[in-house]
Protein backbone atom coordinates (compact mmCIF):
# COMPACT_ATOMS: atom_id res chain seq x y z
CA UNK A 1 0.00 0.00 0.00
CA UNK A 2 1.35 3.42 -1.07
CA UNK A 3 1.10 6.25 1.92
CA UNK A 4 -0.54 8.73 -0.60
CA UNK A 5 -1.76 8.58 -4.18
CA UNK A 6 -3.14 10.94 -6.14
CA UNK A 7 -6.68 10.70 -8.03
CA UNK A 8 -6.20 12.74 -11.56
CA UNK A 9 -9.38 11.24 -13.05
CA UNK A 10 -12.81 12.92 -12.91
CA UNK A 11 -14.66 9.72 -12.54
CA UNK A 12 -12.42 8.45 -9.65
CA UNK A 13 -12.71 11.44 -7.62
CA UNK A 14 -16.25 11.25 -7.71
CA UNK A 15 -16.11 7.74 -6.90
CA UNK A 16 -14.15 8.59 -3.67
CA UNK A 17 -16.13 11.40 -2.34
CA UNK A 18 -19.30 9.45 -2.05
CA UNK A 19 -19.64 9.12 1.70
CA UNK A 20 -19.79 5.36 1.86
CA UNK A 21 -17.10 5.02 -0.36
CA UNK A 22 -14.62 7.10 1.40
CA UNK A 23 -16.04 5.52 4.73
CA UNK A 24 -15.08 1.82 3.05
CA UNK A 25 -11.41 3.15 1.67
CA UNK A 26 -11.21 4.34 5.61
CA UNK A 27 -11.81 1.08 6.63
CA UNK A 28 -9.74 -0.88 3.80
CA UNK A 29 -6.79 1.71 4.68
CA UNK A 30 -6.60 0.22 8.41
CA UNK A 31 -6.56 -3.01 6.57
CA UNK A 32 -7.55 -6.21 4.33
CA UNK A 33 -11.20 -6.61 5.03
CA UNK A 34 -14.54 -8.89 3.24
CA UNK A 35 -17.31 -6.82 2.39
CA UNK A 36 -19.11 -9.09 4.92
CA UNK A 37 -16.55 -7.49 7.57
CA UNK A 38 -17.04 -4.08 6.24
CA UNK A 39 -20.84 -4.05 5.95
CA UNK A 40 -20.58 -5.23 10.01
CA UNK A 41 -18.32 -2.43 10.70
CA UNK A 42 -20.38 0.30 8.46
CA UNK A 43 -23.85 -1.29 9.31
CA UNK A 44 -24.86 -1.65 5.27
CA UNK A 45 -25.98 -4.75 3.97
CA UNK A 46 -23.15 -6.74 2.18
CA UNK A 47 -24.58 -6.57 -1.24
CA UNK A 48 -24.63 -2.98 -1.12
CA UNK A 49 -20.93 -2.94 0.25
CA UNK A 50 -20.12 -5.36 -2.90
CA UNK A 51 -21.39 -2.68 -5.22
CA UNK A 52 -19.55 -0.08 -3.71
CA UNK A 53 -16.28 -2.11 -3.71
CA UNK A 54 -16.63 -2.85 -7.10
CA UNK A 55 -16.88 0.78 -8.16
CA UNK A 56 -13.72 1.48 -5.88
CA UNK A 57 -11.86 -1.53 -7.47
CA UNK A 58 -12.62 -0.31 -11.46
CA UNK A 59 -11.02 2.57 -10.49
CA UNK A 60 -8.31 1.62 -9.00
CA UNK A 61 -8.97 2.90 -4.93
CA UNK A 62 -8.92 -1.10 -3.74
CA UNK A 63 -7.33 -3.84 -4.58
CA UNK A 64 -7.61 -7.39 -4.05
CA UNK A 65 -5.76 -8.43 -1.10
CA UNK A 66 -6.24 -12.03 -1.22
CA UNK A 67 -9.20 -14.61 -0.75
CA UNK A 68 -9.97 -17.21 2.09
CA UNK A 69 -12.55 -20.21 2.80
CA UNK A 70 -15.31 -19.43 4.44
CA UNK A 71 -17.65 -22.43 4.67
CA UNK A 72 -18.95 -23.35 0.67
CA UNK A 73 -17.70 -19.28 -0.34
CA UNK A 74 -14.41 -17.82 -1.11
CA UNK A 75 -14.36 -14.38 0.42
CA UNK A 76 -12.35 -11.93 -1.06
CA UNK A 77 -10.34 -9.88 1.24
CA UNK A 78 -10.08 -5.86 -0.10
CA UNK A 79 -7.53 -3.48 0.89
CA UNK A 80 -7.52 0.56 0.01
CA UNK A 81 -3.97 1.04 -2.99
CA UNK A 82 -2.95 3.66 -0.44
CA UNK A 83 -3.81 5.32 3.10
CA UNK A 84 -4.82 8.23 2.21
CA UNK A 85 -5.81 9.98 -1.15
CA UNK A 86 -5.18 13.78 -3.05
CA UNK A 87 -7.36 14.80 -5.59
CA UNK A 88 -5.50 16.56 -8.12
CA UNK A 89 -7.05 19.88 -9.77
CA UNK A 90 -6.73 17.46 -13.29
CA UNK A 91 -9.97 16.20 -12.24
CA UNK A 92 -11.39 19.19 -12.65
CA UNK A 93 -8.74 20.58 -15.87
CA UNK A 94 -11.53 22.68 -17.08
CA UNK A 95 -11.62 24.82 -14.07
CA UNK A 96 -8.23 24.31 -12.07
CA UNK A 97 -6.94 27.25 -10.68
CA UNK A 98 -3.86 29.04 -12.82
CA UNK A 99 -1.76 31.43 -10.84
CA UNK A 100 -0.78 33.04 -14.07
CA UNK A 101 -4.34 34.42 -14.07
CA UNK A 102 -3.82 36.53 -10.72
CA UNK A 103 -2.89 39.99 -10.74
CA UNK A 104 -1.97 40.03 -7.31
CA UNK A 105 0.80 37.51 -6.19
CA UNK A 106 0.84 38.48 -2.88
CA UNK A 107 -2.93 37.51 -2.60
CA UNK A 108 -3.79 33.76 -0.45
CA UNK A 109 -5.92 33.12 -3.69
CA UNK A 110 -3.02 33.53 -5.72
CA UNK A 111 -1.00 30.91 -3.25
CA UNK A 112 -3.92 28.42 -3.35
CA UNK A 113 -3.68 28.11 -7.28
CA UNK A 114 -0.12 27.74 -6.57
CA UNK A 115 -0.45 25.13 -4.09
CA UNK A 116 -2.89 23.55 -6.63
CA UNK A 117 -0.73 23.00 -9.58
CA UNK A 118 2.04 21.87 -6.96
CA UNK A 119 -0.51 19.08 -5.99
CA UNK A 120 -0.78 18.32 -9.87
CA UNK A 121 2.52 18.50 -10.71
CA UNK A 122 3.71 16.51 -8.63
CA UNK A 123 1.20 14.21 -8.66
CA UNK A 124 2.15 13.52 -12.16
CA UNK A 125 5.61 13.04 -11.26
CA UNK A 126 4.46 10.82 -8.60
CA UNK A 127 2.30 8.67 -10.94
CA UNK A 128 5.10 8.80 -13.84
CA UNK A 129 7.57 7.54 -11.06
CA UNK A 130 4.93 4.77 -9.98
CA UNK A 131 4.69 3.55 -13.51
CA UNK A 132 8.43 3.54 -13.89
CA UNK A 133 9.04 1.60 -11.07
CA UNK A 134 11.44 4.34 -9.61
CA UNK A 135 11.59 6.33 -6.10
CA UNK A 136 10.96 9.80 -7.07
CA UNK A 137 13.70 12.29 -4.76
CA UNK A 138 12.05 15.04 -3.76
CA UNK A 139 12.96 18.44 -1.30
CA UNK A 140 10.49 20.73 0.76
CA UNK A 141 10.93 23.05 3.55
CA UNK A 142 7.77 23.09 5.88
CA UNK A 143 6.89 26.64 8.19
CA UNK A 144 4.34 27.72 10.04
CA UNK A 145 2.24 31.03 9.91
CA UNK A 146 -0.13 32.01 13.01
CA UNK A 147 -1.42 35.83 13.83
């Protein structure tokens, strides 16, 4: 499991931020679990936790795990692909924020459009790396700002 991913497609986003979704990618993110496990823990009936999975799995949120004996079924054990999730502004390219549209640079607009194509670029870099198969070196410096 990766410690953060980032979600670049539309369709995936929207995936995630349904509510039982991202309460099932909680759960899967604490570790391998059935949907008969998860639909005790989130009080759903397990059909309606396989459907859920299943849109998860197509894109690409869970994975399989692995799969166990339980009586006459095979259960298949899910877990989340990371434990926790960015959506990059690509899911929304028609609209992401461009800092070269901002007059004022000294404006916390202006720094949350940056902040947004850092999350994209990045992310890009992140899922090129992935891909690859290579560790992608990175360097930030981290402050704090209080009034």
């Amino acid at each position: 499991m990766l410690d953060v991913t980032v979600i670049e497609d539309a369709e995936a986003a929207a995936v995630s931020l349904d509510p039982i979704r991202a309460r099932l990618l909680a759960e899967l993110a604490a570790g391998p679990a059935s949907a008969a496990m998860l639909a005790a823990k989130v009080g759903l009936p397990r059909q309606k936790v396989n459907y859920h999975l299943k849109a998860l799995e197509r894109h690409g949120l869970v994975e399989l795990a692995g799969e166990r004996r339980k009586g006459n079924v095979t259960e298949r054990l899910m877990r989340a692909t990371a434990a926790s999730y960015v959506i990059s502004p690509l899911a929304l390219a028609a609209v992401q924020p461009d800092p070269d549209r901002f007059r004022d640079q000294l404006s916390a607009r202006w720094l949350l459009a940056v902040g947004a194509r850092l999350v994209r670029d990045v992310g890009a870099l992140i899922t090129g790396a992935t891909k690859a198969r290579k560790r992608l070196a990175t360097y930030a410096l981290d402050g704090e700002v209080t009034f």
